[in-house]
Structure formats: C-alpha cells, structure tokens
Protein backbone atom coordinates (compact mmCIF):
# COMPACT_ATOMS: atom_id res chain seq x y z
CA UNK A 1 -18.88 6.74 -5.71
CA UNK A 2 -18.02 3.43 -6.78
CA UNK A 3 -14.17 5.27 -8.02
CA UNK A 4 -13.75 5.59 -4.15
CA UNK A 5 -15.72 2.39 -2.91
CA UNK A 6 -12.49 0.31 -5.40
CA UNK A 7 -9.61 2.87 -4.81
CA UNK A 8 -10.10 3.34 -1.04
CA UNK A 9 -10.82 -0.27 -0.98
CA UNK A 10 -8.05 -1.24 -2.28
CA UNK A 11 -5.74 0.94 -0.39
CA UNK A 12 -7.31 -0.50 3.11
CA UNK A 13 -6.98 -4.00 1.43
CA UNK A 14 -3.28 -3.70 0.49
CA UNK A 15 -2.67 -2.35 3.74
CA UNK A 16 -4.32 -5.13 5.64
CA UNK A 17 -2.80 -8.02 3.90
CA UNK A 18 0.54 -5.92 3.89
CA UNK A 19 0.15 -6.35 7.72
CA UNK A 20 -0.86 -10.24 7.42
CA UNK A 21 2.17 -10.84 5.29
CA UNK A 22 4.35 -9.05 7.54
CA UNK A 23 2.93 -10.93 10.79
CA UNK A 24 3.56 -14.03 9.12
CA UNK A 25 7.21 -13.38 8.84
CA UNK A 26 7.09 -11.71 12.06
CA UNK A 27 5.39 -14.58 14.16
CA UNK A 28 6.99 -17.82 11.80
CA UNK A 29 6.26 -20.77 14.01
CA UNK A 30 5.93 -18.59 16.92
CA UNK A 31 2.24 -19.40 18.72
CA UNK A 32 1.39 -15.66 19.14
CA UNK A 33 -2.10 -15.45 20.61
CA UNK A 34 -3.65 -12.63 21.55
CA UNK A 35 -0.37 -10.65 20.73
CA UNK A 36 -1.55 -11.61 17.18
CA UNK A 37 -4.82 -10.99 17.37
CA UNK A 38 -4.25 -7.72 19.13
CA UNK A 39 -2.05 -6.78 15.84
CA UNK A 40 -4.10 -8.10 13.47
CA UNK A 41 -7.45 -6.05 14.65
CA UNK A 42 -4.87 -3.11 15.22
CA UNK A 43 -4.04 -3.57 11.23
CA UNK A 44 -7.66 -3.57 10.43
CA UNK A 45 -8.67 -0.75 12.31
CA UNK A 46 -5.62 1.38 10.39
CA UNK A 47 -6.80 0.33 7.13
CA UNK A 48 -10.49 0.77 7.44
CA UNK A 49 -9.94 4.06 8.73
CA UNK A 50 -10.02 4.73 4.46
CA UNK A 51 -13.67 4.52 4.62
CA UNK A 52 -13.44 7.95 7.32
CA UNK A 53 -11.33 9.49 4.72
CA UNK A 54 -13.37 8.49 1.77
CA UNK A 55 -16.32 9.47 3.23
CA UNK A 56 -14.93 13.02 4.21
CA UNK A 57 -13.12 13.38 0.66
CA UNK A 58 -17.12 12.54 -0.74
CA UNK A 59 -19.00 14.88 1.66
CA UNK A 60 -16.49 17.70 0.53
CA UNK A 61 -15.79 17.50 -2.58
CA UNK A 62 -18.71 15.99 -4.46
CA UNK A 63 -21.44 16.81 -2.19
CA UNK A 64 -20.37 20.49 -1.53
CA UNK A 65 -20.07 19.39 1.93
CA UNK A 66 -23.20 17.64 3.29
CA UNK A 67 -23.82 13.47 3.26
CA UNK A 68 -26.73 11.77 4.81
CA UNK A 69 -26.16 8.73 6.76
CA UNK A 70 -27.45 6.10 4.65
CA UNK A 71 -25.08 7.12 1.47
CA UNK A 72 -22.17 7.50 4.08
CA UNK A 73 -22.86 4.11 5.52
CA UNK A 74 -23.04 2.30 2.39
CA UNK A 75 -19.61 3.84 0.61
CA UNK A 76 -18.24 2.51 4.07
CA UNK A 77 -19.40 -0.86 3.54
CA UNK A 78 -18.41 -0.69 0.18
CA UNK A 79 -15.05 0.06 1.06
CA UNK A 80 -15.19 -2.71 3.68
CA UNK A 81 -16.73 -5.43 0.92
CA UNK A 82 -13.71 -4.47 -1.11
CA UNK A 83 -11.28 -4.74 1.43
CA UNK A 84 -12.40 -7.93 2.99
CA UNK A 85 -12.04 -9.34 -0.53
CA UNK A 86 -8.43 -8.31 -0.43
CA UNK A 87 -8.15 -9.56 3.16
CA UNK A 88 -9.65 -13.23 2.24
CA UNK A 89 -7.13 -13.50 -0.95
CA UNK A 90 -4.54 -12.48 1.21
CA UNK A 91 -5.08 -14.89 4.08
CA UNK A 92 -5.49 -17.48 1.23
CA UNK A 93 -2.22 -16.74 -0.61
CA UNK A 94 -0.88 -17.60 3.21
CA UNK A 95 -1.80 -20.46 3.71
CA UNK A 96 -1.02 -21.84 0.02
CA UNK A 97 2.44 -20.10 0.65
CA UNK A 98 3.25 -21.43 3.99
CA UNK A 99 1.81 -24.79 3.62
CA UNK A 100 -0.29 -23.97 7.48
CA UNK A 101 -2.76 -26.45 8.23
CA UNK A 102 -4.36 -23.62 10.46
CA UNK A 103 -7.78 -25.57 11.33
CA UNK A 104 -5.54 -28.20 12.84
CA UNK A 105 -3.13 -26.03 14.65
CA UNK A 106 -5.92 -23.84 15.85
CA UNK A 107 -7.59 -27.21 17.32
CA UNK A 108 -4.47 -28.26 18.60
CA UNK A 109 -3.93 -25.33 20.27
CA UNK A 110 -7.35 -24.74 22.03
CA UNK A 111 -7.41 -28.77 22.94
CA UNK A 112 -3.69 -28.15 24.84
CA UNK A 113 -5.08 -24.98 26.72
CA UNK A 114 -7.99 -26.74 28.36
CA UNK A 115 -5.89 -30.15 28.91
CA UNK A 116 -3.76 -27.56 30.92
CA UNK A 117 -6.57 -25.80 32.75
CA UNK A 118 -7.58 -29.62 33.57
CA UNK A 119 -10.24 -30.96 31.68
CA UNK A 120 -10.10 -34.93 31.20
CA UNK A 121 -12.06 -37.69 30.50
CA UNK A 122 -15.70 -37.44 28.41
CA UNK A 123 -15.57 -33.38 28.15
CA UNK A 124 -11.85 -33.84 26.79
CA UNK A 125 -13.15 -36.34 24.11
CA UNK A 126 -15.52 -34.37 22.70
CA UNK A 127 -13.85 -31.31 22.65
CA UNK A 128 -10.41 -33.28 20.66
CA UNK A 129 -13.94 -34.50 18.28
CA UNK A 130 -15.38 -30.67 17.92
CA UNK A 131 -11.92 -29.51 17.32
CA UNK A 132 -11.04 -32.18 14.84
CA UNK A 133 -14.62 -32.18 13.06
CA UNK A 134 -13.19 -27.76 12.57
CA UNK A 135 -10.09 -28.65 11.26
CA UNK A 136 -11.85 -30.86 8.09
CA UNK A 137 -14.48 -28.12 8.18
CA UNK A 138 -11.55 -25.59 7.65
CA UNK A 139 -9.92 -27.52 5.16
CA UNK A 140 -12.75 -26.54 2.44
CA UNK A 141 -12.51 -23.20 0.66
CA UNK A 142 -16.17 -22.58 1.08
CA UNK A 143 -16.08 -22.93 4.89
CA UNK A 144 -12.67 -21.06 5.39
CA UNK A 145 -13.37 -18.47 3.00
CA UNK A 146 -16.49 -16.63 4.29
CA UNK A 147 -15.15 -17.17 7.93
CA UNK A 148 -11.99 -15.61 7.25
CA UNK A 149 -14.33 -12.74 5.63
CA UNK A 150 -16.44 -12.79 8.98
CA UNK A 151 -12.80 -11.61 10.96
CA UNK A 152 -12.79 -7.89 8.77
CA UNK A 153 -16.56 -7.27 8.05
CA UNK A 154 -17.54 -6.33 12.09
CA UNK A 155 -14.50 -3.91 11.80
CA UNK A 156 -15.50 -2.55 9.00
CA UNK A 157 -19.12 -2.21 9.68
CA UNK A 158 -18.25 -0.50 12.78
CA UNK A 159 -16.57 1.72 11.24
CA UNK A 160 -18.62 2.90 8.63
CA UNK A 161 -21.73 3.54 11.58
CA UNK A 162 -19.15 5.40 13.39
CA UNK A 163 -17.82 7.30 10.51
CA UNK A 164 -21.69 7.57 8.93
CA UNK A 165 -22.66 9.24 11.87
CA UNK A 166 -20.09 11.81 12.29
CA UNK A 167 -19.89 12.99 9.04
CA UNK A 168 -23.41 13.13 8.39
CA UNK A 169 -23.24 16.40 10.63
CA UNK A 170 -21.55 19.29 8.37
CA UNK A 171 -20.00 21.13 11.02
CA UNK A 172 -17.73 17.90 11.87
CA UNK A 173 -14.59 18.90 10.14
CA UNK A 174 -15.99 21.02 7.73
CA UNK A 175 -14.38 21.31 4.16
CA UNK A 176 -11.95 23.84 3.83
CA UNK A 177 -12.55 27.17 1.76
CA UNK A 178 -10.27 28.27 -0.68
C-alpha cells in the first residue's frame, strides 16, 4: 500500500504543480481571480482523481476485488498527504522563482476591491491593518506553508470519501476477468 500511497502521490503531485507552473507563465502579472482559482481547483481535482485509480488498481488487484471503507479512505489520504507535499514545494519553488510577495499583493488586492465597493474611513483602516498584519504573517515559512497545504487537503479529502465509498461496493466497476 504504501508503493501506491508514494507512486500515485507523486503522479497527482507532479501533475498539480505541473499546472501551478504552467499558470504562472500563463497568468505573469495578470490579476486572474477567480479564473485562477477556478483552474487551480480544476488542476487539483484532475490530479487527485489518482487516489480513484489507486484505490480501484488496490481493490482489484491485491484485494481480489473487495476494499472496506476505512483502508480505501486512508490510501486516499495518503495519496493526498503526498501530493499536498508536492503541491506546498511547488508553490514554494514559485515564489522563490518569481520573487512574488503574494501576502502583499493578495492584501493589496482585497483592500482595492472594497475601496471600490465603497468602504472608507475607520472600517477601511482596519481592514489596510488586517491585510497588512497577513502579508508579515505570510512572509514566514511556518505560516505560509501549512496554509498553502490547507488549499489541496479539502480536495483531497473529498475525494478519498467519495472514492472510499464507491469502491467499497464490489459491484462498482468490478475487476475484469481474464
């Protein structure tokens, strides 16, 4: 098991910073937004679907074609664990590479959306001090790097309940014979 928890992890890793790397080159200086996001989650969602295949390639060929749920669910969270590592190192290498004050920019960017929707005054203050008080926050490894872990784990988790609970049942794409 843990063969496929570090080879299928890997895989949905590589492809997931593959897609980070490729989004940076993509969106360079661009402010993307939910176009971003919306790619980002898509890339994630493609890669973790290795823990559905994992599990499968498991259920058939080592188990003779039955899992329970709590073995499936935890090689799926295996395989997200790994991948999330890969994800974190890869969002790292980014910002090293690119030089990105991202905590700032981020800030920056949420302080200019609500100074356009109108806010002013006492509620504009704080929120330039909240924002600003994130970007130093952001600006330590051991702040950024679990957070940036916290973006990939829900998918991953999700994932692995969804495919847990489908391949749990034998009949649900049952190995083929022969």
């Amino acid at each position: 098991m843990l063969k496929l928890i570090l080879g299928h992890g890997a895989i949905a890793g590589a492809i997931v910073a593959a897609a980070m790397f490729g989004s940076m080159f993509v969106f360079d200086g661009m402010q993307h937004g939910w176009i971003g996001m919306a790619i980002g989650y898509t890339s994630m969602l493609v890669a973790l679907s290795m823990i559905f295949i994992a599990i499968k390639q498991y259920r058939d060929r080592d188990l003779g074609g039955v899992i329970a749920f709590w073995p499936a669910l935890a090689l799926g969270l295996g395989i997200t664990l790994v991948a999330g590592l890969f994800y974190v190192v890869a969002w790292e290498v980014v910002l090293a590479v690119t030089g990105m004050d991202f905590g700032r920019q981020y800030g920056d960017a949420i302080i200019a959306g609500e100074r356009a929707k109108g806010l002013s005054g006492p509620a504009l203050a704080k929120l330039t001090a909240d924002m600003h008080a994130f970007a130093v926050s952001y600006a330590d490894p051991l702040y950024r790097m679990p957070m940036t872990f916290t973006e990939i784990a829900p998918v991953g988790v999700l994932v692995s309940l969804v495919s847990a609970a489908l391949l749990r049942n034998s009949r649900f794409l049952p190995a083929r014979r022969g």
